[in-house]
Protein backbone atom coordinates (compact mmCIF):
# COMPACT_ATOMS: atom_id res chain seq x y z
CA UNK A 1 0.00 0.00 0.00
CA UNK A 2 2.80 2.28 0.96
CA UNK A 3 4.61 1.69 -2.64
CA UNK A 4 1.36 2.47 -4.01
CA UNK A 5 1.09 5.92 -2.43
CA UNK A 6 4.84 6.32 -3.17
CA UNK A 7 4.25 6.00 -7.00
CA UNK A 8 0.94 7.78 -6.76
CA UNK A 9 2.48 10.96 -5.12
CA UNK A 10 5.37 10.77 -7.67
CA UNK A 11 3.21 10.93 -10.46
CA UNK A 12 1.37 13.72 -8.97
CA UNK A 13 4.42 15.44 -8.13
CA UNK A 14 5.49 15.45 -11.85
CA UNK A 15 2.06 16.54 -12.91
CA UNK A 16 2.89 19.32 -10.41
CA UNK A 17 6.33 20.31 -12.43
CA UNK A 18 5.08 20.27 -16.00
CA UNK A 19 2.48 22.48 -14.89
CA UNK A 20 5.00 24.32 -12.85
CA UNK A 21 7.05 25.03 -15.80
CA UNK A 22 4.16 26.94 -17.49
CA UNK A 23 2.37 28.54 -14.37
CA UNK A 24 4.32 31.77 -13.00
CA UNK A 25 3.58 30.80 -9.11
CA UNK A 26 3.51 26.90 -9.33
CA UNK A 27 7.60 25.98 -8.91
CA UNK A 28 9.19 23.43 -10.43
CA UNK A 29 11.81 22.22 -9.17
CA UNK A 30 10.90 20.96 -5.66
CA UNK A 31 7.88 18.79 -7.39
CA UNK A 32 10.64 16.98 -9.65
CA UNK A 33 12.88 16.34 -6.54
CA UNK A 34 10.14 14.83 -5.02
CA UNK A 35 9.28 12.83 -8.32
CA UNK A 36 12.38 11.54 -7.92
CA UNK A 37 12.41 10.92 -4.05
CA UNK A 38 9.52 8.42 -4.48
CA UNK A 39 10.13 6.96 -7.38
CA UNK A 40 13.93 6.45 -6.08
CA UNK A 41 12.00 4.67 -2.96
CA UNK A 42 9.20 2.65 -4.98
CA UNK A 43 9.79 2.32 -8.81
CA UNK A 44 13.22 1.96 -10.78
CA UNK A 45 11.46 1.88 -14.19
CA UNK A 46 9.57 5.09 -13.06
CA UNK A 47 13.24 6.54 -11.41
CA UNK A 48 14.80 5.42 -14.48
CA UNK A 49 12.46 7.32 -16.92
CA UNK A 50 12.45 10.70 -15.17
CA UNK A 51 16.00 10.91 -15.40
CA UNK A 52 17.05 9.26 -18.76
CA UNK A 53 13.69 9.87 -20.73
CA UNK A 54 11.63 12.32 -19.69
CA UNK A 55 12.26 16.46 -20.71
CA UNK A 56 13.45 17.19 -16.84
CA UNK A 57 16.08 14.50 -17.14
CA UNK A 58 19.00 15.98 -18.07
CA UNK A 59 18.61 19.08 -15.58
CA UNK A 60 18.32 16.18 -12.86
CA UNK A 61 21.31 14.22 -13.79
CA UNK A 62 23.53 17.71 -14.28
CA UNK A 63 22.35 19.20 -10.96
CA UNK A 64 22.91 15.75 -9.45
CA UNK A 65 26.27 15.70 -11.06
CA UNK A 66 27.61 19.06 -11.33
CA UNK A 67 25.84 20.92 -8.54
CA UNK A 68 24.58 23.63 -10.84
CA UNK A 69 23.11 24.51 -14.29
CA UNK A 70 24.03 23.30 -17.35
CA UNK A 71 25.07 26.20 -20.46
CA UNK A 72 22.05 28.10 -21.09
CA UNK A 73 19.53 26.96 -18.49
CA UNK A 74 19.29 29.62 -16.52
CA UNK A 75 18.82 32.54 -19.54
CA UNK A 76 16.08 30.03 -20.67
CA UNK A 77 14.56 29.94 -17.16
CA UNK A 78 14.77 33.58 -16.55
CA UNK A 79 13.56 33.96 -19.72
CA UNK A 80 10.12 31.69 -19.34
CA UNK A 81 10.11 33.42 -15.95
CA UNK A 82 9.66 36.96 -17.20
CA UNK A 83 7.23 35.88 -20.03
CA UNK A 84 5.08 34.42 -18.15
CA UNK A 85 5.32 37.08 -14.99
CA UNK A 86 5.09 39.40 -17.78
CA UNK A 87 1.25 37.98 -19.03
CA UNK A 88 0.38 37.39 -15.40
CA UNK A 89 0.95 41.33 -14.96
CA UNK A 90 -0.31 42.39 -18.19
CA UNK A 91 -3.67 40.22 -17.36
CA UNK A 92 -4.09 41.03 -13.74
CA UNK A 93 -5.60 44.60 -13.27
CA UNK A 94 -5.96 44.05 -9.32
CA UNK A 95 -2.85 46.25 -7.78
CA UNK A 96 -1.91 44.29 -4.79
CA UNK A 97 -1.82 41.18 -6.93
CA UNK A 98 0.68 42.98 -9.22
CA UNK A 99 2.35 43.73 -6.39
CA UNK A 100 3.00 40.68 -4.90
CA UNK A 101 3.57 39.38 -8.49
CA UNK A 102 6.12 41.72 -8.37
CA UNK A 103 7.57 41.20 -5.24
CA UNK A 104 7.60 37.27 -5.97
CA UNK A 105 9.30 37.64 -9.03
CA UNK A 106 12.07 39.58 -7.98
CA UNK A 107 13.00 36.95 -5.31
CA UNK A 108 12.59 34.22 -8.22
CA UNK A 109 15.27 36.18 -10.36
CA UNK A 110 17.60 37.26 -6.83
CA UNK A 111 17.54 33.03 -6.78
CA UNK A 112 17.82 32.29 -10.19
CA UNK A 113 20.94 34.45 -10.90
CA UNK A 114 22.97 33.08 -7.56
CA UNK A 115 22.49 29.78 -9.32
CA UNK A 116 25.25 28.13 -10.34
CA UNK A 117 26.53 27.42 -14.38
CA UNK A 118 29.12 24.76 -14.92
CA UNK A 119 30.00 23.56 -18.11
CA UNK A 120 30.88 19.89 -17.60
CA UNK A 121 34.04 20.25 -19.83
CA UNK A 122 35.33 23.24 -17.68
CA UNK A 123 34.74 21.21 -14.60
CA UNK A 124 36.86 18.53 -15.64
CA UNK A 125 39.58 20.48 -16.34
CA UNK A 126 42.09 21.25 -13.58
């Protein structure tokens, strides 16, 4: 029963992330690491798929790896992040929702630019 749950919350975890990846206040990131926490637990086919098939795959295996970005990852994130901040505010006509719309997405991009970039090849270089 407990593997059950386990693969259940997994799934809904990455349901979480794709949507995450589109939606300005849904993140994405946590959702995937707990994808992979239970399906690490329950499922190696499942495990196995997020990180070697699915589109959040390589990020995984290059955070797990390098401990930061890989090459261009972050100008695309910041990138989706200020389109779609940028239709949320355009949208929204309630002030204190642009506000905090505001406020949240200057601590996403504070975040996003203290994130590390490695390039694998420059890593292994002494």
């Amino acid at each position: 029963m407990a593997r059950f749950l386990l693969i259940a919350l997994g799934w809904l975890a990455f349901g979480l992330a794709c949507l995450g990846a589109i939606l300005p206040l849904l993140p994405t990131t946590p959702f995937l690491l707990l994808a992979a926490w239970c399906f690490a637990r329950t499922s190696p086919k499942f495990h196995y798929w997020l990180l070697y098939r699915s589109w959040f795959g390589s990020y995984i295996r290059h955070w797990q790896e390098h401990k930061g970005l890989p090459k261009g990852a972050k100008a695309k994130a910041i990138l989706m992040i200020l389109l779609t901040f940028t239709f949320s505010l355009w949208v929204i006509n309630l002030w204190w929702v642009r506000a905090v719309l505001l406020i949240i997405l200057t601590f996403l991009l504070l975040f996003m630019l203290r994130l590390p970039v490695i390039d694998p090849q420059q890593q292994k270089e002494p």
